[in-house]
C-alpha atoms as a PDB file:
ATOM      1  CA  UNK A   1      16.276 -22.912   7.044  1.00  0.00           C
ATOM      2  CA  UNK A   2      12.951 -20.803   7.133  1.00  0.00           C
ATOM      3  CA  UNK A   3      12.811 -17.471   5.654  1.00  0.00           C
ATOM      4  CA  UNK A   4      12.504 -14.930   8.730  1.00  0.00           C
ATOM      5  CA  UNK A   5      10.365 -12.018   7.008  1.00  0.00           C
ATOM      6  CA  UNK A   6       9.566  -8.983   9.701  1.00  0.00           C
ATOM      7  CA  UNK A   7       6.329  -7.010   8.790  1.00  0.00           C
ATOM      8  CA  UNK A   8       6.353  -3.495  10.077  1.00  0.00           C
ATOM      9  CA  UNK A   9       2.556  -2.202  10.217  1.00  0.00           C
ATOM     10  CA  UNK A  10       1.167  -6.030  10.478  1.00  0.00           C
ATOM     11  CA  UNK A  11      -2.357  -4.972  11.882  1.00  0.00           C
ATOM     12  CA  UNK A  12      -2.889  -2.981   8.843  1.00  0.00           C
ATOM     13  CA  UNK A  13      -4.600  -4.063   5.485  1.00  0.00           C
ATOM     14  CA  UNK A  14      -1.351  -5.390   3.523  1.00  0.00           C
ATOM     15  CA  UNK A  15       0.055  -6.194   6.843  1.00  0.00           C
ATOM     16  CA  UNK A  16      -2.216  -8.685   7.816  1.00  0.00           C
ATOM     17  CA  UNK A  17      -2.701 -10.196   4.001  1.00  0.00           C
ATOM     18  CA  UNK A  18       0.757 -10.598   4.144  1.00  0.00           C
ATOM     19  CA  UNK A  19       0.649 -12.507   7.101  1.00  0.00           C
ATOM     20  CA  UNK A  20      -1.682 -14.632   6.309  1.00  0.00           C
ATOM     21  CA  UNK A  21       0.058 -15.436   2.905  1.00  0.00           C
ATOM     22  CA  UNK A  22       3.535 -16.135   3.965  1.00  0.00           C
ATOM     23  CA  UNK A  23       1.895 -18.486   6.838  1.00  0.00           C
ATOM     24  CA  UNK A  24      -0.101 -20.806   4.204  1.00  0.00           C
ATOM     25  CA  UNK A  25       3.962 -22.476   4.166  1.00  0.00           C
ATOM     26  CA  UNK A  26       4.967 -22.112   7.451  1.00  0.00           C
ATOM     27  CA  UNK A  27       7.677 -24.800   6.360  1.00  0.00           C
ATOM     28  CA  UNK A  28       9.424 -21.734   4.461  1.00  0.00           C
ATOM     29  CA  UNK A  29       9.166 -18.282   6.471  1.00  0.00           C
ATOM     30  CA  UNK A  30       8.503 -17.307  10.105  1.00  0.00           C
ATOM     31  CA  UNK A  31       6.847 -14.267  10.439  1.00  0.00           C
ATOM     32  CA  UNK A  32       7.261 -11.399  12.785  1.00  0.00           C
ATOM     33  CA  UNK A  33       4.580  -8.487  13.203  1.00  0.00           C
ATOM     34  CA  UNK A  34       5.400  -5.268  14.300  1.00  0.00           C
ATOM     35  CA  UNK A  35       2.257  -2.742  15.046  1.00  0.00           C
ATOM     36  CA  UNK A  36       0.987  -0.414  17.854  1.00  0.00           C
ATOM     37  CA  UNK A  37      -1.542  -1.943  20.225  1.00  0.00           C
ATOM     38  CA  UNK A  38      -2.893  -5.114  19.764  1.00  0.00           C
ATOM     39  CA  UNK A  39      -2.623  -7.576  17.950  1.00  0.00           C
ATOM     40  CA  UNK A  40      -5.690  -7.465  15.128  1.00  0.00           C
ATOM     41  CA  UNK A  41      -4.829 -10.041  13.053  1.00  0.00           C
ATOM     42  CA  UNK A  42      -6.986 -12.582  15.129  1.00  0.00           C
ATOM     43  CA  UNK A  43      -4.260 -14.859  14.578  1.00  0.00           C
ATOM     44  CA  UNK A  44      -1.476 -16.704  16.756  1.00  0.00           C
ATOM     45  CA  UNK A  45       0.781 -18.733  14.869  1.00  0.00           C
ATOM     46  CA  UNK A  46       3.251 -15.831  14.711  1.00  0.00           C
ATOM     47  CA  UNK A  47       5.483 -13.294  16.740  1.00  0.00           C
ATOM     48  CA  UNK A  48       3.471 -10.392  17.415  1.00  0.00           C
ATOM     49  CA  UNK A  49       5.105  -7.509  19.312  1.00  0.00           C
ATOM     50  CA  UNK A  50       3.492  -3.997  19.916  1.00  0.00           C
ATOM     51  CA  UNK A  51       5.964  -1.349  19.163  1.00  0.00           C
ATOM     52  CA  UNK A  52       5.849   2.094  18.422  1.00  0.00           C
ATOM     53  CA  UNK A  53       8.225   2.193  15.117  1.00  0.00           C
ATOM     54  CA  UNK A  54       9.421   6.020  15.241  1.00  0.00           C
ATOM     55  CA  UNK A  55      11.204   5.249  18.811  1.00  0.00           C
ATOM     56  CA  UNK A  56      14.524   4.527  16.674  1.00  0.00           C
ATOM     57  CA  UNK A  57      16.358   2.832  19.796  1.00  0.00           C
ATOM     58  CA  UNK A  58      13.471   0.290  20.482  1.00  0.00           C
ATOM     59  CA  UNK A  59      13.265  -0.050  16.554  1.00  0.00           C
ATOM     60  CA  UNK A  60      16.599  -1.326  16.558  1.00  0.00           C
ATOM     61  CA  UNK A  61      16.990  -3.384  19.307  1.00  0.00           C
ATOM     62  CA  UNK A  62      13.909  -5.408  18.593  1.00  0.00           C
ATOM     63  CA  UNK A  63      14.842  -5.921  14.677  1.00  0.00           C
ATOM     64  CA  UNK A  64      18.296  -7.094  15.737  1.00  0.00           C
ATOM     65  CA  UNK A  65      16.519  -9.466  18.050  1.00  0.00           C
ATOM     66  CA  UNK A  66      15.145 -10.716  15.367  1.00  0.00           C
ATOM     67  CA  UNK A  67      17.728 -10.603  12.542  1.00  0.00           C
ATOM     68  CA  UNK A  68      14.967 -10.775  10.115  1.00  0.00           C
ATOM     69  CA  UNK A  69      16.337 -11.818   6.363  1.00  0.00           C
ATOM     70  CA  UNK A  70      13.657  -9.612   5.213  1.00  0.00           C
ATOM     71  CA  UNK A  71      12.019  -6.204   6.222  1.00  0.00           C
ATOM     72  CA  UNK A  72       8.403  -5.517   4.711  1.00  0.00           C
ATOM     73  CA  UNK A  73       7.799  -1.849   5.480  1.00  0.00           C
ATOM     74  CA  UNK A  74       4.110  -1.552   5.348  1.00  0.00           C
ATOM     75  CA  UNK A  75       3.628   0.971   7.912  1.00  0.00           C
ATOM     76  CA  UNK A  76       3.106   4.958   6.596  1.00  0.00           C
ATOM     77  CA  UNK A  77       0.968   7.732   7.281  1.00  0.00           C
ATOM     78  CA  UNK A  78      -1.554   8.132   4.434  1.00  0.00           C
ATOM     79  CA  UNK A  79      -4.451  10.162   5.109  1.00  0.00           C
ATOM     80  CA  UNK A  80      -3.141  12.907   2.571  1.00  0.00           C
ATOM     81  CA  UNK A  81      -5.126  15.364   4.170  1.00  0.00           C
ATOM     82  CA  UNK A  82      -3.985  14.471   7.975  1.00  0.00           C
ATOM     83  CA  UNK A  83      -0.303  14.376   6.600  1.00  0.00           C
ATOM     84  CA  UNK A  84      -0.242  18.294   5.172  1.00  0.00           C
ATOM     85  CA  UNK A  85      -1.319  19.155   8.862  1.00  0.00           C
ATOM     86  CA  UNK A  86       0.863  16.955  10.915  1.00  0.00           C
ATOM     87  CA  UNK A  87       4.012  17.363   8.786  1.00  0.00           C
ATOM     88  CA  UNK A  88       6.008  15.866  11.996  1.00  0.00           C
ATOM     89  CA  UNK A  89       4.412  12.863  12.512  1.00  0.00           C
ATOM     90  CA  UNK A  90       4.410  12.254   8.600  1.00  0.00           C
ATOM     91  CA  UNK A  91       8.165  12.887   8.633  1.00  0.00           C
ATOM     92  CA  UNK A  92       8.757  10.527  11.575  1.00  0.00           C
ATOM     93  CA  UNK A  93       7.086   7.671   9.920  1.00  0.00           C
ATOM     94  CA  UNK A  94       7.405   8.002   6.138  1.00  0.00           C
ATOM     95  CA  UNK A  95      10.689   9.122   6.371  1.00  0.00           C
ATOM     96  CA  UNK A  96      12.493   8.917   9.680  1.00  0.00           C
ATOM     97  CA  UNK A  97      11.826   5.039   9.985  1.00  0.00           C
ATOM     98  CA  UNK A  98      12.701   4.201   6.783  1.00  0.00           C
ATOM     99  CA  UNK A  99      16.023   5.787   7.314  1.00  0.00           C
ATOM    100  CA  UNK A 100      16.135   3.745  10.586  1.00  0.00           C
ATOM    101  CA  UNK A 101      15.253   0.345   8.776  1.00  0.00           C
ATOM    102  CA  UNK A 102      17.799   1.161   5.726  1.00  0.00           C
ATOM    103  CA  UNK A 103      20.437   1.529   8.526  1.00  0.00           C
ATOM    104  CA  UNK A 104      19.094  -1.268  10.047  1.00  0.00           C
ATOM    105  CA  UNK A 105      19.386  -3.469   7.142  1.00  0.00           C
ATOM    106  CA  UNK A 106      23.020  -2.346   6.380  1.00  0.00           C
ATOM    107  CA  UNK A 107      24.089  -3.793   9.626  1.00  0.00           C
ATOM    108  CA  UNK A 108      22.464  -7.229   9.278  1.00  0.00           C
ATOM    109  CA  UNK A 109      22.254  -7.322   5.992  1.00  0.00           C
ATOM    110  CA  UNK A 110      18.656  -7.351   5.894  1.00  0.00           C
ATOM    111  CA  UNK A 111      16.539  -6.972   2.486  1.00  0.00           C
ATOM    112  CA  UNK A 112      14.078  -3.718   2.686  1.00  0.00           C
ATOM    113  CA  UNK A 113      10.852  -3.977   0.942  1.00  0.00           C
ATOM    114  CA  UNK A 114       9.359  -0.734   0.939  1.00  0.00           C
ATOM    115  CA  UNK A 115       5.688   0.114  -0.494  1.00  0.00           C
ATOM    116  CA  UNK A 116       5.303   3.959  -2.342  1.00  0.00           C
ATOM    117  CA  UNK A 117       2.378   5.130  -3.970  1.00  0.00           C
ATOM    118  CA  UNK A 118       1.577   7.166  -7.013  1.00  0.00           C
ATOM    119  CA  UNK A 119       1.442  10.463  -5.112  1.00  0.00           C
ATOM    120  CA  UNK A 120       5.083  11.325  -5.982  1.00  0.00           C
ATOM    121  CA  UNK A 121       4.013  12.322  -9.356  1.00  0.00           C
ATOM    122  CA  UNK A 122       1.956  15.564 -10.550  1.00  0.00           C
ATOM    123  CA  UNK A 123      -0.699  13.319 -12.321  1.00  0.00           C
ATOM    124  CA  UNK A 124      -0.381  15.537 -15.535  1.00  0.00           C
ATOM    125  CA  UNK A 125       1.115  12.297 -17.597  1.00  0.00           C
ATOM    126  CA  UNK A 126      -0.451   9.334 -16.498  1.00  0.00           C
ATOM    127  CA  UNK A 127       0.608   5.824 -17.531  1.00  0.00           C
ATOM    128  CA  UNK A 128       3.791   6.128 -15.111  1.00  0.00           C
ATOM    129  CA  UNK A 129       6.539   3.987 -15.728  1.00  0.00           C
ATOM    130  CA  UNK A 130       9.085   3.210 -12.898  1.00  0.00           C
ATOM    131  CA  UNK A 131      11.800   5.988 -14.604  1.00  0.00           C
ATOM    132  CA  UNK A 132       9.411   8.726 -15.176  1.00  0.00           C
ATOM    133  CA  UNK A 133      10.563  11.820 -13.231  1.00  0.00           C
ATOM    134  CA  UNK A 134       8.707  12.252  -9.922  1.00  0.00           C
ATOM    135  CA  UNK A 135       6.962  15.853  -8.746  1.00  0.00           C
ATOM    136  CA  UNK A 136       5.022  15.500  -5.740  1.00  0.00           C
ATOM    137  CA  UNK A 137       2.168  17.707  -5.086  1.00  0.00           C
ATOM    138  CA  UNK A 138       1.518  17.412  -1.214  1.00  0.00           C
ATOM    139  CA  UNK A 139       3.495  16.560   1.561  1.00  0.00           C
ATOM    140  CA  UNK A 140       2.507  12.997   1.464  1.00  0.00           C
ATOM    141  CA  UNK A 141       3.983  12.743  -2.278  1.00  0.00           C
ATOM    142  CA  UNK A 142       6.690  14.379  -0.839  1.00  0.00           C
ATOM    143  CA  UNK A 143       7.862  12.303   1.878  1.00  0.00           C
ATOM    144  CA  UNK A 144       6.889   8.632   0.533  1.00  0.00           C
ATOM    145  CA  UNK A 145       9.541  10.306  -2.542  1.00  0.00           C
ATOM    146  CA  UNK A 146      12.094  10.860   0.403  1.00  0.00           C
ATOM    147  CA  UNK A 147      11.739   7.845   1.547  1.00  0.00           C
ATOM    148  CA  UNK A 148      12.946   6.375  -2.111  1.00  0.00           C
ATOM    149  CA  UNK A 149      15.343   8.448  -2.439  1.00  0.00           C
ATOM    150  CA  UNK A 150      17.358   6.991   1.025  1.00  0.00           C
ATOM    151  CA  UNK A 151      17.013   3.830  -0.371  1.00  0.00           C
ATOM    152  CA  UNK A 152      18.165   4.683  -4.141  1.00  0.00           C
ATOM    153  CA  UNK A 153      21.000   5.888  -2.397  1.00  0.00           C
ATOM    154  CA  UNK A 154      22.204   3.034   0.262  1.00  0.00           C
ATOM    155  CA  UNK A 155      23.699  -0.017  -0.812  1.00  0.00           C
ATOM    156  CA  UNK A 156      21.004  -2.152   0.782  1.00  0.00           C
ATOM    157  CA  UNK A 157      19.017  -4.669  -0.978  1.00  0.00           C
ATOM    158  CA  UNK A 158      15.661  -2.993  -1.491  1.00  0.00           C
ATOM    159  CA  UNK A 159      13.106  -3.407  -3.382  1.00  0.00           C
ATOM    160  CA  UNK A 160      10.316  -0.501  -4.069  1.00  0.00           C
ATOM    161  CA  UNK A 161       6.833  -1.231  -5.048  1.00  0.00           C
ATOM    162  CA  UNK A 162       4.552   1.806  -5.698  1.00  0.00           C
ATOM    163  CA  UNK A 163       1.229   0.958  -5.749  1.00  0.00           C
ATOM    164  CA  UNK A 164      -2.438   3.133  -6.235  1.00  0.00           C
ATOM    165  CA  UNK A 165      -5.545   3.172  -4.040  1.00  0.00           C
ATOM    166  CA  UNK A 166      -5.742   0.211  -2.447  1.00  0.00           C
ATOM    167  CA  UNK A 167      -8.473  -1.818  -1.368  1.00  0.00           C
ATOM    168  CA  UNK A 168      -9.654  -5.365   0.617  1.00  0.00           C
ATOM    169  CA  UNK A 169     -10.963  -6.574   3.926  1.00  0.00           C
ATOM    170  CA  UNK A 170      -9.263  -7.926   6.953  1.00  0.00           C
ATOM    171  CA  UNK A 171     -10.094  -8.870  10.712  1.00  0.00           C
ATOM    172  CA  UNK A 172     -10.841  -5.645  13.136  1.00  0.00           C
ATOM    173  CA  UNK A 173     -10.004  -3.052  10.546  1.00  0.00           C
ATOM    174  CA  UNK A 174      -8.939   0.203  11.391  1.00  0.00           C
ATOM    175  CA  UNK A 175     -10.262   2.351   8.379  1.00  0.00           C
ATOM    176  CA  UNK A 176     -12.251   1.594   5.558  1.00  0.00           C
ATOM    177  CA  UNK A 177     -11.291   2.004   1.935  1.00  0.00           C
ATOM    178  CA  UNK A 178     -13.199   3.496  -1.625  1.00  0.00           C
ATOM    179  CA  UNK A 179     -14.897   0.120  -2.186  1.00  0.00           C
ATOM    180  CA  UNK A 180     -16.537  -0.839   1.659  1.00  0.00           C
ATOM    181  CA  UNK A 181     -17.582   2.924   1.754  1.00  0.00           C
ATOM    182  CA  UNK A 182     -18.977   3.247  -1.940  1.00  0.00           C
ATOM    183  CA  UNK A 183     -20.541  -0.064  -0.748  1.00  0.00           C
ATOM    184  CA  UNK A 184     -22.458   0.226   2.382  1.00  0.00           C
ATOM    185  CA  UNK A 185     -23.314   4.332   1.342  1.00  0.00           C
ATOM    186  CA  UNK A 186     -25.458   2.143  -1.772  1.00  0.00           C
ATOM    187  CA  UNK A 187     -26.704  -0.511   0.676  1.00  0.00           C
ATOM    188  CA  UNK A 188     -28.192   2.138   2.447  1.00  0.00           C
ATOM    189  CA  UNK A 189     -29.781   4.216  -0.482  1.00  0.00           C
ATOM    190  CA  UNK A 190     -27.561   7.264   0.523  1.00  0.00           C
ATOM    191  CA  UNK A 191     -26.856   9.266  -2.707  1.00  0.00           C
ATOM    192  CA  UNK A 192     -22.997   9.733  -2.629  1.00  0.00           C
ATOM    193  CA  UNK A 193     -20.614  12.668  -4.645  1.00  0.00           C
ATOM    194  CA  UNK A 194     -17.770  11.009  -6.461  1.00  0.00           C
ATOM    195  CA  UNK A 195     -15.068  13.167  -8.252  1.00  0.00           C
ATOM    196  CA  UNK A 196     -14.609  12.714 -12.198  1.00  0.00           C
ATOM    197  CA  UNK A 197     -11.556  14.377 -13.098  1.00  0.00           C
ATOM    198  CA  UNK A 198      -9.368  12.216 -10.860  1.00  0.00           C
ATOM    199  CA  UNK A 199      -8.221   8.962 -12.814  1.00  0.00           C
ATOM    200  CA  UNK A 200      -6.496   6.010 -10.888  1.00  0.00           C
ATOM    201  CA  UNK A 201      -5.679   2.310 -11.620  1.00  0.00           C
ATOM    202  CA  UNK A 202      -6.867   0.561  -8.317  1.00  0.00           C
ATOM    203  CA  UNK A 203      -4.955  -2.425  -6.380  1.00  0.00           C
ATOM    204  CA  UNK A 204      -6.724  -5.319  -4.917  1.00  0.00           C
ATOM    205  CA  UNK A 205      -4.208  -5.818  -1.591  1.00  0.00           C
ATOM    206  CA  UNK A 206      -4.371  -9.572  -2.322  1.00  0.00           C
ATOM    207  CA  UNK A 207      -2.202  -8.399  -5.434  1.00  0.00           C
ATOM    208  CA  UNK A 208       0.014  -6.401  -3.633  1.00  0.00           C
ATOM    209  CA  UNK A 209       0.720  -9.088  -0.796  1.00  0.00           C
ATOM    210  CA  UNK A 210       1.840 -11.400  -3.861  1.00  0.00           C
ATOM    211  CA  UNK A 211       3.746  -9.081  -5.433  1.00  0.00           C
ATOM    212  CA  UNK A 212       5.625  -8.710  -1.767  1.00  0.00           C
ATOM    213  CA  UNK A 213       5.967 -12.306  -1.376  1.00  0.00           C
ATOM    214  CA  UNK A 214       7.211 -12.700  -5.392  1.00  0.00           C
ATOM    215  CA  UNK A 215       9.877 -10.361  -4.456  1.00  0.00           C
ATOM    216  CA  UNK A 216      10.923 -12.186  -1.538  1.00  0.00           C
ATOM    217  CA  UNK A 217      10.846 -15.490  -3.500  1.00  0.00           C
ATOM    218  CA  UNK A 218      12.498 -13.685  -6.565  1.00  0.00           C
ATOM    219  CA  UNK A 219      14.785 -11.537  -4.007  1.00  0.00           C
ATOM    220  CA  UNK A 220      13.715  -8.866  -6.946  1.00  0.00           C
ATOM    221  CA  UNK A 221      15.934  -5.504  -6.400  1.00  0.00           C
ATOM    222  CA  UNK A 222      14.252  -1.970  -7.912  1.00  0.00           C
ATOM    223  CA  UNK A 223      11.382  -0.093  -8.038  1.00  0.00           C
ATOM    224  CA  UNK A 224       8.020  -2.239  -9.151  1.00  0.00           C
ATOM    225  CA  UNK A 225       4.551  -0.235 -10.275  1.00  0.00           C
ATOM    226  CA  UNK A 226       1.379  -2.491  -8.746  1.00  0.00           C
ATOM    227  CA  UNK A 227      -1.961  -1.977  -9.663  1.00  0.00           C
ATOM    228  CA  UNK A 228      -4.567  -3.056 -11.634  1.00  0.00           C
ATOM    229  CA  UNK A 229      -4.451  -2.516 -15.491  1.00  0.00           C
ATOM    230  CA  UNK A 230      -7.069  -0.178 -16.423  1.00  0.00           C
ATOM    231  CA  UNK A 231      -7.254   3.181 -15.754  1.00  0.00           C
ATOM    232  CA  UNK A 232     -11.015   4.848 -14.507  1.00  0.00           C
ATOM    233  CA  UNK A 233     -11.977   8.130 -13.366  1.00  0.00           C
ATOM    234  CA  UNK A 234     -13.233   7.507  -9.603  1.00  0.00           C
ATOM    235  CA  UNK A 235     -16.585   7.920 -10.391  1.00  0.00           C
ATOM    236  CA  UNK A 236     -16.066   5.146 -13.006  1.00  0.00           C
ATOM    237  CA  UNK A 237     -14.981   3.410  -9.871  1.00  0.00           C
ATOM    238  CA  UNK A 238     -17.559   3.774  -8.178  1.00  0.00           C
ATOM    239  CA  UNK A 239     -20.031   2.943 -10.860  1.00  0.00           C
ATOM    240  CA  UNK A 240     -18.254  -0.491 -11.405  1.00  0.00           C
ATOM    241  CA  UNK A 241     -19.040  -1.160  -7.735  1.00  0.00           C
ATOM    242  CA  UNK A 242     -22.559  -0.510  -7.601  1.00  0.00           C
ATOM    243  CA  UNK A 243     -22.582  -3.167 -11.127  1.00  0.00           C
ATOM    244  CA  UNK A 244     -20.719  -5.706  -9.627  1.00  0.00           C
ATOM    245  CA  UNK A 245     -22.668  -5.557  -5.967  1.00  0.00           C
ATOM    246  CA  UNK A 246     -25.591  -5.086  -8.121  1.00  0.00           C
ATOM    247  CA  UNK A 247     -26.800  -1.994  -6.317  1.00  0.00           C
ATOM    248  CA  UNK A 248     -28.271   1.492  -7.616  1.00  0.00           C
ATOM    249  CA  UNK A 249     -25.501   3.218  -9.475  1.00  0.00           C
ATOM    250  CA  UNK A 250     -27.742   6.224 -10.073  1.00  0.00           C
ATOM    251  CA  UNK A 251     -27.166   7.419  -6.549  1.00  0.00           C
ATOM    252  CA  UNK A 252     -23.921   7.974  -7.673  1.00  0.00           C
ATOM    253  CA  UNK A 253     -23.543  12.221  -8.842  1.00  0.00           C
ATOM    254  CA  UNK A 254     -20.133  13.601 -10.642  1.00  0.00           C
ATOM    255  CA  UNK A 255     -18.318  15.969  -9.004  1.00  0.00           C
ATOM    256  CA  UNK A 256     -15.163  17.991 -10.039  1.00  0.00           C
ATOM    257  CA  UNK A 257     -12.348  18.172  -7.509  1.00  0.00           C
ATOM    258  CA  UNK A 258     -12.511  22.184  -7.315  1.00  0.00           C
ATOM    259  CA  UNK A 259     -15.373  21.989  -5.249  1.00  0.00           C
ATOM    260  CA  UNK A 260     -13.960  19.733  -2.823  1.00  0.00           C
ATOM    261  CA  UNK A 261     -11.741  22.450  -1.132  1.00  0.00           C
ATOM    262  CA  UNK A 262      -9.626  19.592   0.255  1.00  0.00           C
ATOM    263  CA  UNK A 263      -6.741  20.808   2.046  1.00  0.00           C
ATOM    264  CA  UNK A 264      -3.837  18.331  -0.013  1.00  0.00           C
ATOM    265  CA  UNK A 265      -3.325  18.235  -3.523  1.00  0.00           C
ATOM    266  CA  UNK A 266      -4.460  15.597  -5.174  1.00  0.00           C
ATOM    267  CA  UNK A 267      -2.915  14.356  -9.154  1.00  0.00           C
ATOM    268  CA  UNK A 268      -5.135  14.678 -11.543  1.00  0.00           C
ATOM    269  CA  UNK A 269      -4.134  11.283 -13.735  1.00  0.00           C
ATOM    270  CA  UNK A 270      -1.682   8.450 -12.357  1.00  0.00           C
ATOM    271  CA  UNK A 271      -2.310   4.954 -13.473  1.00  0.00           C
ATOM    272  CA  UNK A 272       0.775   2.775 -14.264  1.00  0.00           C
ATOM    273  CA  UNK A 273       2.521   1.086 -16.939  1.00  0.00           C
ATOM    274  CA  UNK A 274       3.234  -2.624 -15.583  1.00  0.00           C
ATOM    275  CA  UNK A 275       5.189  -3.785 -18.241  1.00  0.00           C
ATOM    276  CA  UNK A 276       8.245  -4.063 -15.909  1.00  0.00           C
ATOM    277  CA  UNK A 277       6.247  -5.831 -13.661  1.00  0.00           C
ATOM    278  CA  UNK A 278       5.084  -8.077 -16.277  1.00  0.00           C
ATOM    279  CA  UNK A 279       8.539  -8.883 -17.237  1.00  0.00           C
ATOM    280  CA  UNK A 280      10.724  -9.058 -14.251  1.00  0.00           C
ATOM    281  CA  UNK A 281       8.141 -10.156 -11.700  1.00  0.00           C
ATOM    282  CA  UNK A 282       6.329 -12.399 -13.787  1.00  0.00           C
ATOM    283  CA  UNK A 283       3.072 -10.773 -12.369  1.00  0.00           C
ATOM    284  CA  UNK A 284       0.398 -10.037 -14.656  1.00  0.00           C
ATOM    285  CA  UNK A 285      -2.515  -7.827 -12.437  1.00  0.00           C
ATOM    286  CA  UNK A 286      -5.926  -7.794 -14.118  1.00  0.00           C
ATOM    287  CA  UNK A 287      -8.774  -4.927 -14.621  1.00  0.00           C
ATOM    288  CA  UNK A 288     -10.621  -3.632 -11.633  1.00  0.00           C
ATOM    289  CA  UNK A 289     -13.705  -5.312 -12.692  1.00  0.00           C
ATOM    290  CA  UNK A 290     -12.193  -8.709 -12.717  1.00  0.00           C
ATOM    291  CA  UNK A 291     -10.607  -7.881  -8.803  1.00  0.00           C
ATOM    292  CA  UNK A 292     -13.484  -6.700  -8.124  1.00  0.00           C
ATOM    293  CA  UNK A 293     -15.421  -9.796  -8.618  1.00  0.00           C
ATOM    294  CA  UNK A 294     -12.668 -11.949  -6.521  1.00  0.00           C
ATOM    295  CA  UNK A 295     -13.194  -9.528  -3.963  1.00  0.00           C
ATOM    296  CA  UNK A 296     -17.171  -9.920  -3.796  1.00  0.00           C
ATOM    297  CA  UNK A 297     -16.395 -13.676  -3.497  1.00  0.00           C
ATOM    298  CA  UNK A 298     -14.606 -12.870  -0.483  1.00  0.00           C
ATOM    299  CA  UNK A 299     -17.213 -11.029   1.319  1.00  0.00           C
ATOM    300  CA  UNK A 300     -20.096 -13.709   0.975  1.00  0.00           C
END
């Protein structure tokens, strides 16, 4: 019997690396898509259906259709700016749909993997295990913590992996990321402002596809951290992709958030301790450098 995985969000950046991981067996899983519009993935050999998630009655009459084994909830609002002004819409998605798919789940007794993000913490630690207490500085932080918190307290199978600032290419993207815009402002001799007092651990999405699929494989219950291993100021990040692209990191200038005026608070420090990840997941993610390199290989 094939593994029936549903992936909400499937035109987006994890969405479609997850779909094209799962489908290198296509003896083990079928895949489902869910996403609005059309299909992006530029790919056929699975069930694609345009659906607008937050309509909760078409939600759950499609995944029962379905009767996926797994859910992979990819799909979130994450412009941290956009959600502090449209607190609805972030609600409806971050929240209000996980609460649907949690429910969902219950009835077919469907496994919920759910992706977070380091924004539920205050970034004055850093080095964030999986039990350090959570204090979200903008709404963002605030709902993706929410949406944890429903699924701490159903009696589900879920599995929560927070992950930082991720990056990677797919077909007909929507947005770009840090990297492709650091990237082609460089290419194009444009001098760019980068903040350094921010410090994050960046994740490759090919990483956190794997990680998805190792907790299918593993059926792994808990909260997971996912991210590279090394923690850099974002100017550091940016300064390791003008080395590896080999373009001109002196058009690169410090800046210090104050100046930024941006309307969401950002932490100051996250990064993550992966030793749980090393352990239970037998996953073992590498320094942004070394993704970085598997990533250039990708674009030539």
């Amino acid at each position: 019997m094939k593994t029936k995985i549903l992936i909400t969000g499937s035109n987006g950046l994890l969405g479609q690396n997850l779909i094209a991981l799962f489908l290198k067996d296509k003896k083990s899983y079928e895949i489902f898509g869910f996403s609005k519009g059309k299909n992006r993935s530029g790919r056929t050999d699975f069930e694609y259906q345009s659906i607008d998630i937050t309509k909760k009655e078409l939600l759950i009459e499609k995944t029962v259709q379905i009767n996926p084994d797994f859910i992979i909830n990819t799909a979130a609002m994450t412009n941290v700016d956009a959600c502090e002004n449209d607190r609805i819409g972030c609600f409806d998605l971050n929240v209000n749909v996980v609460q649907n798919l949690t429910d969902i789940c219950s009835e077919i007794n469907a496994h919920l993997i759910h992706l977070s993000t380091d924004f539920i913490f205050d970034g004055e630690k850093g080095n964030y295990t999986e039990t350090d207490a959570p204090n979200p500085l903008s709404y963002y932080g605030e709902t993706k913590l929410l949406s944890e918190e429903i699924l701490e307290k159903s009696t589900i199978n879920f599995t929560i992996l927070r992950t930082i600032l991720v990056y990677g290419l797919v077909n007909d993207m929507s947005r770009s990321n840090i990297i492709l815009w650091v990237k082609e402002m460089l290419e194009n001799k444009k001098e760019i402002t980068i903040v350094d007092d921010q410090f994050r651990t960046p994740t490759f999405v090919e990483d956190l596809a794997l990680a998805c699929k190792i907790s299918v494989d593993k059926k792994a219950t808990g909260v997971f951290n996912i991210s590279s291993n090394q923690l850099l100021s974002i100017f550091e990040i940016a300064q390791e992709i003008a080395d590896v692209f080999d373009l001109d990191k002196s058009l690169i200038k410090p800046i210090s958030t104050s100046t930024l005026n941006q309307t969401a608070a950002r932490p100051k420090k996250t990064g993550f301790d992966l030793s749980k990840t090393n352990r239970v997941l037998e996953f073992y993610p590498k320094s942004f450098k070394e993704d970085l390199q598997r990533f250039k290989l990708k674009l030539m």
